[in-house]
N, C-alpha and C. Protein backbone atom coordinates (compact mmCIF):
# COMPACT_ATOMS: atom_id res chain seq x y z
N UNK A 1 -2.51 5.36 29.30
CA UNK A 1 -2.19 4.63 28.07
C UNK A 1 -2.11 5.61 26.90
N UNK A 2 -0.88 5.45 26.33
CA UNK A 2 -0.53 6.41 25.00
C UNK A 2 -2.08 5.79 23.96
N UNK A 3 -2.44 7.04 22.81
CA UNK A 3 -3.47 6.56 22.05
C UNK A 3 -2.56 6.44 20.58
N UNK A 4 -2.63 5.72 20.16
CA UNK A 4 -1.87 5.58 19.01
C UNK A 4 -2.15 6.98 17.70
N UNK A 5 -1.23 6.71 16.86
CA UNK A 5 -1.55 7.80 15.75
C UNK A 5 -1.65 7.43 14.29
N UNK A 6 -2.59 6.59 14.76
CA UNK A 6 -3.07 5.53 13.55
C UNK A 6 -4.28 6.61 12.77
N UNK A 7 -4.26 7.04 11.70
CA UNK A 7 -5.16 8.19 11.17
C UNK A 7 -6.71 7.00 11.80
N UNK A 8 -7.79 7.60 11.93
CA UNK A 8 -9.13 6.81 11.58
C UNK A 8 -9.78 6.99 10.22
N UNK A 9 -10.43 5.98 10.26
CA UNK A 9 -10.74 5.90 8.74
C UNK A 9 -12.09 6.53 8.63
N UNK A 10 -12.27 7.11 7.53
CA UNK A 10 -13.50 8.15 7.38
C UNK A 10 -14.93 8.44 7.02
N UNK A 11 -15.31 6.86 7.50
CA UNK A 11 -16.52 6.69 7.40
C UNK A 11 -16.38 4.99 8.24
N UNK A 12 -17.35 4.58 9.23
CA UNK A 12 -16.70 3.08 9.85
C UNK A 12 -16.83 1.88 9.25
N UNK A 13 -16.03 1.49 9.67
CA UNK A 13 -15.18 -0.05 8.61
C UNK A 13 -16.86 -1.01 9.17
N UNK A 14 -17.23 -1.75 8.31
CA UNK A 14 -17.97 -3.06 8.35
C UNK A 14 -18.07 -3.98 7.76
N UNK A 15 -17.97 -5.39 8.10
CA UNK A 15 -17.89 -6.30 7.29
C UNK A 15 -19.17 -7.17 6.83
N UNK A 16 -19.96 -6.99 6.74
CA UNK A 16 -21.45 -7.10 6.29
C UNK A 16 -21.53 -8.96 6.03
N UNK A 17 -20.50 -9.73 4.83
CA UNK A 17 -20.35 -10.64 4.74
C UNK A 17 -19.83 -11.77 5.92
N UNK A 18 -19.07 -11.61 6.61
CA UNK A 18 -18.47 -12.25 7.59
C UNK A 18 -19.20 -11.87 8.98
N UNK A 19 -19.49 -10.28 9.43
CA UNK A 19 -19.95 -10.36 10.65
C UNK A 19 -21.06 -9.43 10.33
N UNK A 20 -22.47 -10.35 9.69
CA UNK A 20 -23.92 -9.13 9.22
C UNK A 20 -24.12 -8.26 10.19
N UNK A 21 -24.34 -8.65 11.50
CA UNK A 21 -24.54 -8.04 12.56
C UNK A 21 -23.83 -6.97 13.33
N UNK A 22 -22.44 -6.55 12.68
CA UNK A 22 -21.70 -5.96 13.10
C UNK A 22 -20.66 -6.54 14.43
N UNK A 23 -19.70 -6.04 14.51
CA UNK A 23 -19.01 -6.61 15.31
C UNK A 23 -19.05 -6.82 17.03
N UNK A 24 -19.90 -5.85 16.70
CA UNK A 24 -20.15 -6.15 18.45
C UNK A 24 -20.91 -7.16 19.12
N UNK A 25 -22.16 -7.59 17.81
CA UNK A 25 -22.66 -8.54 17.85
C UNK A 25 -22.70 -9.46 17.70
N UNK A 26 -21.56 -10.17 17.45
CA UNK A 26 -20.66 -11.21 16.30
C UNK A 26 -20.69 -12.35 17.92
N UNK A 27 -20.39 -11.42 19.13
CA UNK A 27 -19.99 -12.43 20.08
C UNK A 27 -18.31 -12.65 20.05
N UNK A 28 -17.45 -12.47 19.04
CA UNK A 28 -16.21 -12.66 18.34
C UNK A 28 -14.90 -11.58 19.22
N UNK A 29 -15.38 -10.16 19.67
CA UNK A 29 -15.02 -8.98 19.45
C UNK A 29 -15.25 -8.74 21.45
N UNK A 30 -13.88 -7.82 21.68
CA UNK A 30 -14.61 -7.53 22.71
C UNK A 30 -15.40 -5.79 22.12
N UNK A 31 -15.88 -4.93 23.29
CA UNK A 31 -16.33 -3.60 23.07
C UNK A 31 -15.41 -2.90 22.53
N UNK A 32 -13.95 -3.15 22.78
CA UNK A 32 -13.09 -1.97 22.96
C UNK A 32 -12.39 -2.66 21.36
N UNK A 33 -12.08 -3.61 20.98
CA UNK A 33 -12.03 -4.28 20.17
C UNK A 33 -13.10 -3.82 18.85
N UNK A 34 -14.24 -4.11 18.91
CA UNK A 34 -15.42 -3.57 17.72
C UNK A 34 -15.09 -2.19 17.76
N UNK A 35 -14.77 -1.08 18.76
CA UNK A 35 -14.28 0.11 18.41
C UNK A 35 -14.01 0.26 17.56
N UNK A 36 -12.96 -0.26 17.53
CA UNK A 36 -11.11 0.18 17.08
C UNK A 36 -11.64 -0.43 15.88
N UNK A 37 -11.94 -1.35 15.68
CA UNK A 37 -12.14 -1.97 13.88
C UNK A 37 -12.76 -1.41 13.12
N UNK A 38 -14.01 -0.69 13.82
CA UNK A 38 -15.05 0.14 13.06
C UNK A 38 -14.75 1.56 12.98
N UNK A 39 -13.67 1.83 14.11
CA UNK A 39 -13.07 3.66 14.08
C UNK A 39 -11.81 3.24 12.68
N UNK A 40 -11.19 1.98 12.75
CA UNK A 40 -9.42 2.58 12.49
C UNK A 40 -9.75 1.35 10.78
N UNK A 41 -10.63 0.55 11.04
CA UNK A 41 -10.38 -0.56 9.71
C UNK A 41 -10.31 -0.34 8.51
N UNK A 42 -11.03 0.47 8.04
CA UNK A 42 -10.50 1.09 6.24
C UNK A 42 -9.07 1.66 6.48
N UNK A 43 -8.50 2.40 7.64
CA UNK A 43 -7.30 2.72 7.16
C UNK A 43 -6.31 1.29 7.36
N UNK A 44 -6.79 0.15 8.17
CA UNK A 44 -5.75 -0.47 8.79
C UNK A 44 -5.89 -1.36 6.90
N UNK A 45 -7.39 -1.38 6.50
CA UNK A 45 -6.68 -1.91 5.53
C UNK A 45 -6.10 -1.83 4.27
N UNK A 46 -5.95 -0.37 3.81
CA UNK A 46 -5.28 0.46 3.56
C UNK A 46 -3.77 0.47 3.76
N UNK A 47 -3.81 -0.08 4.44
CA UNK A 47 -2.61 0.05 5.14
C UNK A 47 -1.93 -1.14 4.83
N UNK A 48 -2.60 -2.12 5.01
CA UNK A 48 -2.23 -3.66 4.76
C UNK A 48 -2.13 -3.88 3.35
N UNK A 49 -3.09 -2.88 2.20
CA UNK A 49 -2.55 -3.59 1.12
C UNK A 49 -1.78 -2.32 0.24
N UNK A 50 -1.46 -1.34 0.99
CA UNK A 50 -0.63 -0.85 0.32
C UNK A 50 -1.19 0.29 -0.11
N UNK A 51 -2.21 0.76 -0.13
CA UNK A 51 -3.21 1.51 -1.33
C UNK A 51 -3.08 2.82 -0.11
N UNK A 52 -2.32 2.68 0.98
CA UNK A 52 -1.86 3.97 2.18
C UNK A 52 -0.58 3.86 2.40
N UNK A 53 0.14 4.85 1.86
CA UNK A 53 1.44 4.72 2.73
C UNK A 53 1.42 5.33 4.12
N UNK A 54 2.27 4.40 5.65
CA UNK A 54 2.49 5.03 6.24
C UNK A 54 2.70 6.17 6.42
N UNK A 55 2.14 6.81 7.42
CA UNK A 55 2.24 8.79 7.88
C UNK A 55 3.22 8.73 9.16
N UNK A 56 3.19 7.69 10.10
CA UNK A 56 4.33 8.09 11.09
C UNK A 56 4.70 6.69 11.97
N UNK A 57 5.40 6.73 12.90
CA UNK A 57 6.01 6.07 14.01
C UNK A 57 4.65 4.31 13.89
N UNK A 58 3.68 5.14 14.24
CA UNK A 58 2.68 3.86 14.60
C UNK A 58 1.93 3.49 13.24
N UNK A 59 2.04 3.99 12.49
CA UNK A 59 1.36 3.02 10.91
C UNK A 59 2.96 2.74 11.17
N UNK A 60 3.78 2.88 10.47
CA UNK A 60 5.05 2.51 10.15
C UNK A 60 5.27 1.01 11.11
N UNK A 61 5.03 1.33 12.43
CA UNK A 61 5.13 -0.09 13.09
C UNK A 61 3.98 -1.28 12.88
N UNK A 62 2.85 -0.73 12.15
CA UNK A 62 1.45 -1.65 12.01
C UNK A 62 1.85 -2.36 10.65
N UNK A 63 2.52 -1.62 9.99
CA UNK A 63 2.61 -2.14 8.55
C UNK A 63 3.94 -3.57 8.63
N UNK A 64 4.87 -3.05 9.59
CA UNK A 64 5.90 -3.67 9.79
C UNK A 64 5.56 -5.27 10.34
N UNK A 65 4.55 -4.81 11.16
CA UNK A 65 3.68 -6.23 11.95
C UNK A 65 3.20 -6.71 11.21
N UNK A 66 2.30 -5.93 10.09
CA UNK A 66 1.55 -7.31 9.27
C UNK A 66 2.51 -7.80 8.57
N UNK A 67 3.90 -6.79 8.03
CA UNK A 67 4.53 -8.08 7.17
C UNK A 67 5.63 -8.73 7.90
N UNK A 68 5.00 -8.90 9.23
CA UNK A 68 5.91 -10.00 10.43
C UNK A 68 7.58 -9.75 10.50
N UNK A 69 7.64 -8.40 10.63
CA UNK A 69 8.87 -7.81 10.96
C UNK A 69 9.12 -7.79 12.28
N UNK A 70 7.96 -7.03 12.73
CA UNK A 70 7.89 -7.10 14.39
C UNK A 70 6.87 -8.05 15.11
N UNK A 71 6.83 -8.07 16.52
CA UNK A 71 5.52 -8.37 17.15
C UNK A 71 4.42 -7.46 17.38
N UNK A 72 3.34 -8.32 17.50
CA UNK A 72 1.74 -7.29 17.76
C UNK A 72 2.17 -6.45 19.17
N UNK A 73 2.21 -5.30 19.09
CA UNK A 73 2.45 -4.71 20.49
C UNK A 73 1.24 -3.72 20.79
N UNK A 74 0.92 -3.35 20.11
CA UNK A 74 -0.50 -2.31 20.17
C UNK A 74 -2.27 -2.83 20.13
N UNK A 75 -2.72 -1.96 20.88
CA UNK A 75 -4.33 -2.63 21.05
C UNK A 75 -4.98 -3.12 19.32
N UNK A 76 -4.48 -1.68 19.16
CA UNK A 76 -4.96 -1.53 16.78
C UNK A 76 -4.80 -2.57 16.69
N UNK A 77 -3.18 -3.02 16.19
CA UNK A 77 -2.59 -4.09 15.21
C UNK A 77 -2.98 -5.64 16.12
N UNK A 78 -3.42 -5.43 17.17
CA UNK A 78 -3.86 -6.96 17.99
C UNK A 78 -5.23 -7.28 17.43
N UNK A 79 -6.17 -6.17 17.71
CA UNK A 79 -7.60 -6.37 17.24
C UNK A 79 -7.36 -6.61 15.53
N UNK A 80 -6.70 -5.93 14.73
CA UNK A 80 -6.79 -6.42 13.24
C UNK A 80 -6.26 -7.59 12.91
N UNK A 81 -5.19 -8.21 13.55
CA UNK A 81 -4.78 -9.69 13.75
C UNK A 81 -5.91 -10.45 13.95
N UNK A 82 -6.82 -10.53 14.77
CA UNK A 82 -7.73 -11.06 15.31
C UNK A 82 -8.75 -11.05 14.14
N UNK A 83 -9.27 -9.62 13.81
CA UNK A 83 -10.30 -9.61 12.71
C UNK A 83 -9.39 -10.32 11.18
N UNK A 84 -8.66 -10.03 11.19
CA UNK A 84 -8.66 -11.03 9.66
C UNK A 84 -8.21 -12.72 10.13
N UNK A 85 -7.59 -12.93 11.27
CA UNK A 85 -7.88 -14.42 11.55
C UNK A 85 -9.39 -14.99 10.85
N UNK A 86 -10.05 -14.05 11.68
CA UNK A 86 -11.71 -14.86 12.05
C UNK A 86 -12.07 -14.43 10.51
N UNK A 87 -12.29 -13.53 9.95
CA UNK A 87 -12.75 -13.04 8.92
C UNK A 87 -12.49 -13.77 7.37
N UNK A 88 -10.87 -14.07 7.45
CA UNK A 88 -10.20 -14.33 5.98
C UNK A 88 -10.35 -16.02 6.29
N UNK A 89 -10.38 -16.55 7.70
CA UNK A 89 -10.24 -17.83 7.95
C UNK A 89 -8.73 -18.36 7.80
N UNK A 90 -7.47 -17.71 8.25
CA UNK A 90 -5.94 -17.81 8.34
C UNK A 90 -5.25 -16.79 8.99
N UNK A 91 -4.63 -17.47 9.25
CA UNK A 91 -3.35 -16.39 9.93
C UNK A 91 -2.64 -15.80 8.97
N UNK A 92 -2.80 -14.64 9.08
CA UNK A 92 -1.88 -13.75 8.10
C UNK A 92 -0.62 -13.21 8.71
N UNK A 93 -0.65 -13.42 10.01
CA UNK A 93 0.56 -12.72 10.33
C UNK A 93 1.24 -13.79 11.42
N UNK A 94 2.87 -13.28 10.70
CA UNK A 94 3.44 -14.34 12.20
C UNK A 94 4.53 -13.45 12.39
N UNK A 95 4.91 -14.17 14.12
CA UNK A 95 5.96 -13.42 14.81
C UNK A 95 6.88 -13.83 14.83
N UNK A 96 8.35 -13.43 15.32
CA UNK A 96 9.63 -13.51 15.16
C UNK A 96 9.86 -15.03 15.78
N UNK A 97 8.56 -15.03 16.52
CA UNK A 97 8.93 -16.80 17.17
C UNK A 97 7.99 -18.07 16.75
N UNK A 98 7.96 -17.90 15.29
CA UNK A 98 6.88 -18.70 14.71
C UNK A 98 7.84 -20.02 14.51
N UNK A 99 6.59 -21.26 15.02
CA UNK A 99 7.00 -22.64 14.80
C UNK A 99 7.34 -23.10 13.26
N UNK A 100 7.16 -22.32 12.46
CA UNK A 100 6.70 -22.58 11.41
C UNK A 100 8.65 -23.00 10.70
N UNK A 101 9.42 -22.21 11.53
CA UNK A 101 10.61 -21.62 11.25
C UNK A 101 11.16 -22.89 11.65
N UNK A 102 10.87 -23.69 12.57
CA UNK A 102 11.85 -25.05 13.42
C UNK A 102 11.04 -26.37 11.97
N UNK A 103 10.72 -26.49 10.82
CA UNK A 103 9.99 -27.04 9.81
C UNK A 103 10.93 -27.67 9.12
N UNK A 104 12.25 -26.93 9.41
CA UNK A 104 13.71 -27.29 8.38
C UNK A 104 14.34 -28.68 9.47
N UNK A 105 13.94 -28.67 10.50
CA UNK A 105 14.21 -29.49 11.19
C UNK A 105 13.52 -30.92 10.71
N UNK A 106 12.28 -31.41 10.82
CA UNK A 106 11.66 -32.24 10.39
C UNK A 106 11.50 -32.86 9.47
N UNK A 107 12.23 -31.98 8.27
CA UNK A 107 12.14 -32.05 6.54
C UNK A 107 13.16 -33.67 6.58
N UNK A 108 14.37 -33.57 7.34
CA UNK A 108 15.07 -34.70 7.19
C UNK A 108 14.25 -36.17 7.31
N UNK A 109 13.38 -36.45 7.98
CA UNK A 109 12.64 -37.87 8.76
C UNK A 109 12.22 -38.07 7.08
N UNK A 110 11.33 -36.92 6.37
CA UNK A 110 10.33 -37.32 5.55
C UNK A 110 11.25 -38.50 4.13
N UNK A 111 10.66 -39.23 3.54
CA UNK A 111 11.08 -40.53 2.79
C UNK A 111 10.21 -40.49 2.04
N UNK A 112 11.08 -40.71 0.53
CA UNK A 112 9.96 -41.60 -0.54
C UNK A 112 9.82 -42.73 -0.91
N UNK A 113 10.25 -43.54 0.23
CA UNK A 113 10.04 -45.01 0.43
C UNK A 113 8.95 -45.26 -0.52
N UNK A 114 7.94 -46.85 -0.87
CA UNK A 114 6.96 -46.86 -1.06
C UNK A 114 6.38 -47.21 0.30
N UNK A 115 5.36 -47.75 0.82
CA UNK A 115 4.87 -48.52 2.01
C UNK A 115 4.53 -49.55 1.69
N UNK A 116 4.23 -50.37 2.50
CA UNK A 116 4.24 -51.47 2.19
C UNK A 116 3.02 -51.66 3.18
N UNK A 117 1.87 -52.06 1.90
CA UNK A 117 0.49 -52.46 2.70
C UNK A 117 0.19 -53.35 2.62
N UNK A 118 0.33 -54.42 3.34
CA UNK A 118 0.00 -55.32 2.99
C UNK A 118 -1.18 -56.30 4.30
């Protein structure tokens, strides 16, 4: 398995508020998973809000994923999907095959009838 060339971040990422216990202990996370969040998470989020510009091939594709250009293809950008699901409480990221997109379909049914309760 190729290792990505995601810089690590330089001191390890923790989220103290959301998971006190750290991530391994969360129950949430697998091993290989709490790794990667606690080796790569200040840069991934860095990365996410901008305050890092991409350095090559694989930030360039992580950054692209969070702003739902591409799909999650890498272990990194899967586990940080996952940690800000659970963490922020939403999905921040969607893929090229999000339901969200077939919505223009449904818009027609909706009516501003009144109802009638009677």
């Amino acid at each position: 398995m190729k290792m990505e060339a995601i810089r690590p971040s330089s001191k390890p990422f923790i989220d103290r508020q959301k998971f006190p216990y750290g991530f391994k202990k969360s129950g949430d996370f697998s091993i290989s998973e709490a790794n990667i969040l606690s080796q790569y998470g200040y840069t991934l989020l860095a990365l996410e809000t901008g305050e890092l510009l991409p350095e090559n091939a694989d930030e360039h594709a992580f950054v692209a994923f969070i702003n739902g250009e591409q799909e999650c293809m890498s272990p990194i950008a899967r586990a940080w999907a996952k940690y800000v699901r659970l963490a922020r409480g939403k999905k921040h990221f969607y893929t090229l095959h999000s339901s969200a997109s077939n919505q223009a379909d449904y818009d027609d049914d909706y009516s501003d009838d009144a109802f009638d309760v009677a």
